[in-house]
N, C-alpha and C. Protein backbone atom coordinates (compact mmCIF):
# COMPACT_ATOMS: atom_id res chain seq x y z
N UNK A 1 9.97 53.83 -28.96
CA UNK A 1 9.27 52.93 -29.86
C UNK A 1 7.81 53.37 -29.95
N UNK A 2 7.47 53.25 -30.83
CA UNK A 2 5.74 53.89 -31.34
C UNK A 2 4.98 53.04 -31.27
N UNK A 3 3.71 53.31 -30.28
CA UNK A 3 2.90 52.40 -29.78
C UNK A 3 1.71 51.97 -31.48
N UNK A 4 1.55 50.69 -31.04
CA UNK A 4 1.23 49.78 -32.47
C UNK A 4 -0.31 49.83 -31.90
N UNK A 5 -1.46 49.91 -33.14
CA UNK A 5 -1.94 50.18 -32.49
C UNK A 5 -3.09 48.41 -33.00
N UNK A 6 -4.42 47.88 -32.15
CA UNK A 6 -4.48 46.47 -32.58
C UNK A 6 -4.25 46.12 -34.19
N UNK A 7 -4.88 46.92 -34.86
CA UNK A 7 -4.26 46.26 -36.49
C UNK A 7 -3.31 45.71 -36.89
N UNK A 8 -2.55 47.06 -36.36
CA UNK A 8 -1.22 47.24 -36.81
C UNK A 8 -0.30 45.88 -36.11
N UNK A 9 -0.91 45.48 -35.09
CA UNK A 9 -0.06 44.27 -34.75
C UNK A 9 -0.38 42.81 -35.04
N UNK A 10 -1.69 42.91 -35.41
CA UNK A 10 -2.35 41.68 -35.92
C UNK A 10 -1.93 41.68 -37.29
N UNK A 11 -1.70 43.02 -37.71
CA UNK A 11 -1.13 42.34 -39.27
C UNK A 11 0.97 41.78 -38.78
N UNK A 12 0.98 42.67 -38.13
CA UNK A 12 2.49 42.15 -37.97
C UNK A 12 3.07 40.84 -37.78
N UNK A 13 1.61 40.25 -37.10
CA UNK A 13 1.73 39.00 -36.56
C UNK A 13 1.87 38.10 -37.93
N UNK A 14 0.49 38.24 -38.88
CA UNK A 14 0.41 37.66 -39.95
C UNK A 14 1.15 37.47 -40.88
N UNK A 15 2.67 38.77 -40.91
CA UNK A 15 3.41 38.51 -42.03
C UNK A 15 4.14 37.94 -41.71
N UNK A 16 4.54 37.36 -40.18
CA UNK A 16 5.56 36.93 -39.31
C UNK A 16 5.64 35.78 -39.23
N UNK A 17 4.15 34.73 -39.52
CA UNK A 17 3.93 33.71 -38.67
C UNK A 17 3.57 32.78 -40.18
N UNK A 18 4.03 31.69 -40.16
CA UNK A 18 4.06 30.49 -41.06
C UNK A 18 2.58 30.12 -41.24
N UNK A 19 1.65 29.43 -42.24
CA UNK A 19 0.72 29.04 -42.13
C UNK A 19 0.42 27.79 -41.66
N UNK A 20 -0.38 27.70 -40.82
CA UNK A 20 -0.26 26.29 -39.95
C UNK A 20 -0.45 25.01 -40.69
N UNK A 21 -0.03 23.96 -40.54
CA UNK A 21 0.08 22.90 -41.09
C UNK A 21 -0.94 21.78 -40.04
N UNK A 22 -1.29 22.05 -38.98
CA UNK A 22 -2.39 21.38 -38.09
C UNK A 22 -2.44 20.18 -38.74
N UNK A 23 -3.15 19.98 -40.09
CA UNK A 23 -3.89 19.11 -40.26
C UNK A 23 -3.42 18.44 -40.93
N UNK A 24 -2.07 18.62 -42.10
CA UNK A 24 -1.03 17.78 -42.83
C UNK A 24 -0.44 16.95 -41.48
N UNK A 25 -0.01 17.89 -40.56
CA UNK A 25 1.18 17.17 -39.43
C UNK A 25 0.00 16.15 -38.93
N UNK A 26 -1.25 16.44 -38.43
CA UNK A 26 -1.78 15.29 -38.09
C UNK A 26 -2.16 14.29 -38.96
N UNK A 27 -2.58 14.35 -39.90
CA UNK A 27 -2.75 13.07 -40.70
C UNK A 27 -0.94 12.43 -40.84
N UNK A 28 -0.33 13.13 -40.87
CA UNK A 28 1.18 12.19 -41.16
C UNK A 28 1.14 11.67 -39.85
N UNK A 29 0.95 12.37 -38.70
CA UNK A 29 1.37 11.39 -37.26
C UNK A 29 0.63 10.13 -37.72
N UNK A 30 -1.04 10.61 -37.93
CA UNK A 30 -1.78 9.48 -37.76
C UNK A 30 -1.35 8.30 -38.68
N UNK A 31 -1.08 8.36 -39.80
CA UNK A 31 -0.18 7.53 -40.56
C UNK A 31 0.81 6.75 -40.19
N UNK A 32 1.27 7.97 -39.73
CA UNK A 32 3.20 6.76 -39.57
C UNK A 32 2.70 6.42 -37.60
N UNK A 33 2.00 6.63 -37.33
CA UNK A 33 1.49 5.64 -36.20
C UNK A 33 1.08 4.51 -36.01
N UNK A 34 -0.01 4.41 -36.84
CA UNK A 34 -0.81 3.52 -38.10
C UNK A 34 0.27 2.45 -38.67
N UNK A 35 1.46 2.71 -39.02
CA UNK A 35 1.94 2.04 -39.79
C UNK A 35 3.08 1.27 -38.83
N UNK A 36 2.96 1.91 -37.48
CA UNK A 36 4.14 1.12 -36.46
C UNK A 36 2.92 0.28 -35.64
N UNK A 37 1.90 0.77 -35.90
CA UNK A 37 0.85 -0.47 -35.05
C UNK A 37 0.60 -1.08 -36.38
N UNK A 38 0.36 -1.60 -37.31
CA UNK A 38 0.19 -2.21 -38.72
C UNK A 38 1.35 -3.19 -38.47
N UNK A 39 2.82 -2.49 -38.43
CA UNK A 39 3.73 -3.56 -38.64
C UNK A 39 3.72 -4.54 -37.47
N UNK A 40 3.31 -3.95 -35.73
CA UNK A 40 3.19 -4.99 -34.80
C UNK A 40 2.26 -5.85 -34.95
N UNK A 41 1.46 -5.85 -36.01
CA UNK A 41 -0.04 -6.72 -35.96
C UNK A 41 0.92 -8.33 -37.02
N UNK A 42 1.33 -7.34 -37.97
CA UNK A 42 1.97 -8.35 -38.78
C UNK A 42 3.14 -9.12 -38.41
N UNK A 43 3.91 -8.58 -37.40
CA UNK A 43 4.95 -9.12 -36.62
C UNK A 43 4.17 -10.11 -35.57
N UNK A 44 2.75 -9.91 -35.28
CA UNK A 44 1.95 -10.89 -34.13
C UNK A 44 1.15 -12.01 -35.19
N UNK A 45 1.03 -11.58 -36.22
CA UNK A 45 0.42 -12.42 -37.01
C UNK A 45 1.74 -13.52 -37.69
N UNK A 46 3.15 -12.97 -38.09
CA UNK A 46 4.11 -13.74 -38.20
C UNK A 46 4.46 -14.84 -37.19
N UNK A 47 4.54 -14.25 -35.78
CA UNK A 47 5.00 -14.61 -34.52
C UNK A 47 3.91 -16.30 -34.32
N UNK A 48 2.65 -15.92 -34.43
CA UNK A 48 1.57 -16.91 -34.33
C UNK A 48 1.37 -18.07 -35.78
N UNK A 49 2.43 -17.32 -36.88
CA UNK A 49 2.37 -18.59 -38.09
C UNK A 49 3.48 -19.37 -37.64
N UNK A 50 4.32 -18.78 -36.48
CA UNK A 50 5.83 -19.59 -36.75
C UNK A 50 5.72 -20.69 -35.61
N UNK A 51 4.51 -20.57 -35.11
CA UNK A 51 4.29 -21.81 -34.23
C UNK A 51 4.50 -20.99 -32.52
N UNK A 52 4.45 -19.70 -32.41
CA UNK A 52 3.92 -19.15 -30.98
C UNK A 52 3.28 -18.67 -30.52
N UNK A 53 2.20 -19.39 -30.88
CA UNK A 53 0.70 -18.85 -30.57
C UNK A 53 0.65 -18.47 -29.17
N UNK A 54 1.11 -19.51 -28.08
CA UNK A 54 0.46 -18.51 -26.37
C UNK A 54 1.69 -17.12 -26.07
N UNK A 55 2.67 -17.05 -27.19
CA UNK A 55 3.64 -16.12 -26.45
C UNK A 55 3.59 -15.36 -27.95
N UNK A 56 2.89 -15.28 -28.78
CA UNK A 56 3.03 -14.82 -29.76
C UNK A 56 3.07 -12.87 -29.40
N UNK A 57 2.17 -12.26 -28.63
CA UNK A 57 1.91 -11.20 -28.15
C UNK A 57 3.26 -10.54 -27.83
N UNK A 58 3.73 -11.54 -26.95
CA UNK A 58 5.45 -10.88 -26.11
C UNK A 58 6.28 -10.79 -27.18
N UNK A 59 6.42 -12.08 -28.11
CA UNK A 59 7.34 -11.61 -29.08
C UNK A 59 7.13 -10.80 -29.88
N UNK A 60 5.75 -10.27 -30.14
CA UNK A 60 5.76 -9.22 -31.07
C UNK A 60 6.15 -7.81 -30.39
N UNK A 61 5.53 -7.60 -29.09
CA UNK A 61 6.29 -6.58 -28.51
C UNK A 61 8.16 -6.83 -28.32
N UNK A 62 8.22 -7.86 -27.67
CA UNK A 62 10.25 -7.85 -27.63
C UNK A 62 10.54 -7.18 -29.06
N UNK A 63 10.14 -7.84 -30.11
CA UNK A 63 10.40 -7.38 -31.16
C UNK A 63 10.33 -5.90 -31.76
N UNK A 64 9.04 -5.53 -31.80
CA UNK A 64 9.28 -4.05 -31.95
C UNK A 64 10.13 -3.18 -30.97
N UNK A 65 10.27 -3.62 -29.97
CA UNK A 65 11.70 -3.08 -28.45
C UNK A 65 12.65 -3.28 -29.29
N UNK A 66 13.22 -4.32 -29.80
CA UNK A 66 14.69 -4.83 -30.72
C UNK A 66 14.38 -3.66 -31.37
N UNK A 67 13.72 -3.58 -32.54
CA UNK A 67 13.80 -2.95 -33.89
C UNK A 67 13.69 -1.57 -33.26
N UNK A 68 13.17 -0.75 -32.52
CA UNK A 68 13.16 0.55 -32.28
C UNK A 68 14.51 1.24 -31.57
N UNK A 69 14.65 0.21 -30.21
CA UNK A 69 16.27 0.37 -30.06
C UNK A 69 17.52 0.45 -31.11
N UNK A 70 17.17 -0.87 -31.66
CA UNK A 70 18.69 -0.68 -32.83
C UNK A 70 18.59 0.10 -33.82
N UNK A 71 17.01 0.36 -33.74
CA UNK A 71 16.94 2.07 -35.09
C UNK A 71 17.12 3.26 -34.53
N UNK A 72 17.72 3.54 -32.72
CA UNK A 72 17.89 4.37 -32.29
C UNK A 72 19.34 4.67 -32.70
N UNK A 73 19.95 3.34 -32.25
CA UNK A 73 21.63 3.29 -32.13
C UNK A 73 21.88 3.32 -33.17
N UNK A 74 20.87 3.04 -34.56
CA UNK A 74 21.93 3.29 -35.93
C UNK A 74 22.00 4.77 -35.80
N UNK A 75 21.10 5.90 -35.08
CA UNK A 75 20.50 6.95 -35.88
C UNK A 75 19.33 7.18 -36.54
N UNK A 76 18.49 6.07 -36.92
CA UNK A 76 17.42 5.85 -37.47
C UNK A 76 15.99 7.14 -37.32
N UNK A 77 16.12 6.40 -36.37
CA UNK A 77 14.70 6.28 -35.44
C UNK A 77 14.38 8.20 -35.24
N UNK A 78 15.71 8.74 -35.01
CA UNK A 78 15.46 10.28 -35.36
C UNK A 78 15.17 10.86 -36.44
N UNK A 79 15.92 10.08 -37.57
CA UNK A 79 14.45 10.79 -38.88
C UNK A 79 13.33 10.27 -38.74
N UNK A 80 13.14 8.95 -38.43
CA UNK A 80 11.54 9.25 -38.52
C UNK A 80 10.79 9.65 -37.82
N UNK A 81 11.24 10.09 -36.63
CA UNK A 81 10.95 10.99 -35.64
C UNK A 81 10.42 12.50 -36.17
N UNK A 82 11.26 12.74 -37.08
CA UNK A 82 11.23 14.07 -37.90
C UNK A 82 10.42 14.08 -38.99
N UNK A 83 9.89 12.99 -39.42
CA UNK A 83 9.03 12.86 -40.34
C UNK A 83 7.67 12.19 -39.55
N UNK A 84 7.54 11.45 -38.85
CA UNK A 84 6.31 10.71 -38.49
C UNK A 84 5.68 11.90 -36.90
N UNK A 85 6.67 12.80 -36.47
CA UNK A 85 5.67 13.78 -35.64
C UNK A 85 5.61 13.04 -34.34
N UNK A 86 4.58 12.89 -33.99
CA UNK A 86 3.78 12.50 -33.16
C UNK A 86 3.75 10.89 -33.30
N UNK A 87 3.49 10.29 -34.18
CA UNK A 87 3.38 9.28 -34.89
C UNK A 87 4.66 8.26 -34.23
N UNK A 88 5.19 8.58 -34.09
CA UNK A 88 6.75 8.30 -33.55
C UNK A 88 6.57 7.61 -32.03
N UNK A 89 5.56 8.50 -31.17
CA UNK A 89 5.52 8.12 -29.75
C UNK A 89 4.43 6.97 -29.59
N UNK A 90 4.30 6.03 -30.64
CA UNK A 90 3.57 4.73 -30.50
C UNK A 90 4.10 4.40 -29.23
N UNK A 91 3.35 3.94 -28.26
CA UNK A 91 4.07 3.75 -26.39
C UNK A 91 4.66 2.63 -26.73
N UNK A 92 5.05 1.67 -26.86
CA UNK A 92 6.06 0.62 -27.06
C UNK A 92 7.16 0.90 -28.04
N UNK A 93 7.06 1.60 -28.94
CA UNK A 93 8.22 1.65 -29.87
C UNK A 93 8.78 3.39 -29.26
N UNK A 94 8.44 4.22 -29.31
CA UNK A 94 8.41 5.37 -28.22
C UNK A 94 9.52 5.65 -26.93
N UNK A 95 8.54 4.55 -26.47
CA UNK A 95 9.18 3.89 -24.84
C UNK A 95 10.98 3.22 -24.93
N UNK A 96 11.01 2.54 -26.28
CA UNK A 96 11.93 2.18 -25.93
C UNK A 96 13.03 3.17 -27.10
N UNK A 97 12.73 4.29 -27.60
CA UNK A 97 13.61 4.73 -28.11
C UNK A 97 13.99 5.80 -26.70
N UNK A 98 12.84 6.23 -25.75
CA UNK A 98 13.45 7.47 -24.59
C UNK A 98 14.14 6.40 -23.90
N UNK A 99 14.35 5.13 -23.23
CA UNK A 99 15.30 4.44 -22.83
C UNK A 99 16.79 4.66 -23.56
N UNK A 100 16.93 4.06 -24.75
CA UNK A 100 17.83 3.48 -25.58
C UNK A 100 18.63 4.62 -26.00
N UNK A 101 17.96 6.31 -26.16
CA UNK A 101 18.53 7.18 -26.52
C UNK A 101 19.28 8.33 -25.71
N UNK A 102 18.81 8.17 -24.37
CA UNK A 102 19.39 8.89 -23.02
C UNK A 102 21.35 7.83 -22.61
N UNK A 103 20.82 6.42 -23.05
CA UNK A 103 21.81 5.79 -22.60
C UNK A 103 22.63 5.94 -23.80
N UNK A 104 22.71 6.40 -24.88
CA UNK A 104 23.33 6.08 -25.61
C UNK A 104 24.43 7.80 -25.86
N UNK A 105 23.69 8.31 -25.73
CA UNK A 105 24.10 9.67 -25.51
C UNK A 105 25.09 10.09 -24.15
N UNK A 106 24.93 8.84 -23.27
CA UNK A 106 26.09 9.10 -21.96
C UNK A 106 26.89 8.10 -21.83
N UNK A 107 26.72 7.24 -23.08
CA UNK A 107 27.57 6.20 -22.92
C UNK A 107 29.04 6.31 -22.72
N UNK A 108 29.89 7.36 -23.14
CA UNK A 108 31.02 7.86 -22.64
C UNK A 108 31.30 8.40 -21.25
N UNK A 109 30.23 8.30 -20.48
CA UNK A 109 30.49 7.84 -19.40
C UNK A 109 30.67 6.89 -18.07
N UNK A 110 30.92 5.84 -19.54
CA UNK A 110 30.87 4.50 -18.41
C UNK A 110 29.85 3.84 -18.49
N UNK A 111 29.63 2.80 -18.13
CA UNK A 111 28.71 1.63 -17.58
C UNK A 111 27.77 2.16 -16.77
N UNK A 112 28.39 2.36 -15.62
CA UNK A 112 27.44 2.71 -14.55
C UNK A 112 26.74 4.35 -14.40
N UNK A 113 28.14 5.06 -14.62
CA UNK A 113 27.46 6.42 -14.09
C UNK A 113 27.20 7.09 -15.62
N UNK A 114 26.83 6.42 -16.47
CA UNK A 114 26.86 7.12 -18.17
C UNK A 114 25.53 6.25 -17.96
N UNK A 115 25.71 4.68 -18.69
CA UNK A 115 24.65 4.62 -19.75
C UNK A 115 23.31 3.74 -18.97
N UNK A 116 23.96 3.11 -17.58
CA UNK A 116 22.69 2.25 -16.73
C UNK A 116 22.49 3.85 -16.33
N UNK A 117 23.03 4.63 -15.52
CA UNK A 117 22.06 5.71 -14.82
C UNK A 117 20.99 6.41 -15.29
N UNK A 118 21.75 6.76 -16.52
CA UNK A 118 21.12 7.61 -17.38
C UNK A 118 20.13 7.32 -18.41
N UNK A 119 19.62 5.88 -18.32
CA UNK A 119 18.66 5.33 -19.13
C UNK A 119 17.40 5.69 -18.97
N UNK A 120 17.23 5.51 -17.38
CA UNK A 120 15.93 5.95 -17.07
C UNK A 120 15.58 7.80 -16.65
N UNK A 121 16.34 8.54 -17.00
CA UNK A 121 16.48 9.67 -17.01
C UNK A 121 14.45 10.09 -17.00
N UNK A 122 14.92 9.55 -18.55
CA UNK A 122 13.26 9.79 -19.53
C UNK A 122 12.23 9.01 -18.66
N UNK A 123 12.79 7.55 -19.11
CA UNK A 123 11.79 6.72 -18.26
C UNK A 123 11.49 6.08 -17.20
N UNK A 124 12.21 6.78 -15.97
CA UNK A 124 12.50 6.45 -14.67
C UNK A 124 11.02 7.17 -14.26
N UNK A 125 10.57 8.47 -14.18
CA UNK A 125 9.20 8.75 -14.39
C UNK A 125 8.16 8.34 -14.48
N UNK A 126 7.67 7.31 -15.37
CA UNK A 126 6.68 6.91 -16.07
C UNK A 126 7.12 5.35 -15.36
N UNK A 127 8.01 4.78 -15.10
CA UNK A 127 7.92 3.79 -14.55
C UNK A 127 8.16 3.70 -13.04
N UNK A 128 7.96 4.69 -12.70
CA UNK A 128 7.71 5.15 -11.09
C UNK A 128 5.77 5.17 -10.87
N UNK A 129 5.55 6.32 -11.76
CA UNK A 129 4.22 6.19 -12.15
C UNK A 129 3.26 5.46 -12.33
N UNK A 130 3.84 4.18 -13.04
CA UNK A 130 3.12 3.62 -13.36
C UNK A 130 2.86 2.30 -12.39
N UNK A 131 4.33 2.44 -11.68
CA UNK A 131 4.54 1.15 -10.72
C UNK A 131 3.22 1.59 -9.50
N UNK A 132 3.44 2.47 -8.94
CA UNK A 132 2.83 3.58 -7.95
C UNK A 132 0.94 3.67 -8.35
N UNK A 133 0.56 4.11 -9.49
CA UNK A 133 -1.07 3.65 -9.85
C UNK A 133 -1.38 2.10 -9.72
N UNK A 134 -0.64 1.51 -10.36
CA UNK A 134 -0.89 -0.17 -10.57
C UNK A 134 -1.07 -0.50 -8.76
N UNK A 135 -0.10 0.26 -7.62
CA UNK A 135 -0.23 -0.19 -6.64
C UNK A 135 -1.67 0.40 -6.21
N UNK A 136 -1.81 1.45 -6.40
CA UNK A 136 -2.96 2.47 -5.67
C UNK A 136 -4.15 1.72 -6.40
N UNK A 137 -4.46 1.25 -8.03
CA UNK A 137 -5.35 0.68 -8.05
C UNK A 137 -5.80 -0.69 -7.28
N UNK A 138 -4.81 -1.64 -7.31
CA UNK A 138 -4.67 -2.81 -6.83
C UNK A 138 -5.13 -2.51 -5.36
N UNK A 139 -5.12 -1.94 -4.27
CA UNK A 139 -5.20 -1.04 -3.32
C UNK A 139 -7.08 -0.86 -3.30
N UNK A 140 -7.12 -0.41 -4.12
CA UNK A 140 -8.66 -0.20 -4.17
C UNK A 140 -9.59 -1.15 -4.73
N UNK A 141 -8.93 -2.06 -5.35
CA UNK A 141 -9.84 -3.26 -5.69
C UNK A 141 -9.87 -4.28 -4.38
N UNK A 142 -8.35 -4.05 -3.57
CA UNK A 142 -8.73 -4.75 -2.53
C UNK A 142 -9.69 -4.42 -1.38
N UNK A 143 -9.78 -3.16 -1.19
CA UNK A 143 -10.89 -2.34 -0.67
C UNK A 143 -12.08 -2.29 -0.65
N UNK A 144 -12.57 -2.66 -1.77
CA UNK A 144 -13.87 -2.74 -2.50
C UNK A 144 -14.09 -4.12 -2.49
N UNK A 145 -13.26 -5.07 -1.89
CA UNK A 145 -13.58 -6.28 -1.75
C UNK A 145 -13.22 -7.35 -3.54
N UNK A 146 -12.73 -6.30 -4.37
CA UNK A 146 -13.27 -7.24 -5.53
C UNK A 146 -11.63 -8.09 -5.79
N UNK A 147 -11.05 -7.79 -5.18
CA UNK A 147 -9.57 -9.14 -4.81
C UNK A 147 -9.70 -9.79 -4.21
């Protein structure tokens, strides 16, 4: 093989390589992100007309959990995954499609050793993590005297 010499491979690269989209893909994340925190505001603003003002918050989160799960299990939730990018991993709607979509994918194996095991695959991690800081902070506020 005949050694290339830098040009010659920097152009090779160039005829090879797609032109980046950086800044389309980010404005669409930022959008369809935008538009899953938009709809929880209006789902908290619904939640608080329908008369649940001190729990209005939880139901707007339960709610976007409902709607992201059952847009997993239709199939949903993977196109817009494919269209919204990034945009997609809003942490509450996100969160509960890496739950909903590990279990749903082993659900042929049962109850136990398919779709409870395998739920937290994704988010067994992050809720190890998170259990584990919450302790270590809590930990240091008691330390510092401010508990």
């Amino acid at each position: 093989m005949p050694k290339l010499t830098n040009e010659q491979y920097a152009e090779m690269v160039r005829s090879g390589t797609r032109p980046s989209r950086t800044w389309v893909d980010m404005l669409r994340a930022f959008a369809c992100g935008g538009a899953v925190c938009a709809l929880g505001e209006a789902l908290l603003a619904a939640w608080e007309a329908a008369g649940a003002a001190e729990d209005a918050q939880l139901a707007a989160s339960l709610t976007l959990i409902f709607i992201s799960a059952a847009l997993t299990g239709l199939g949903v939730y993977d196109r817009f995954a494919a269209v919204a990018l990034a945009g997609a991993l809003v942490p509450i709607t996100g969160f509960a499609n890496a739950v909903a979509a590990p279990a749903l994918e082993f659900k042929t194996e049962g109850m136990v050793a398919g779709m409870a095991a395998k739920m937290f695959v994704i988010a067994g991690p992050v809720l190890v993590y998170g259990t584990l800081a919450g302790m270590a902070y809590g930990l240091l506020l008691c330390l510092a005297g401010a508990g």
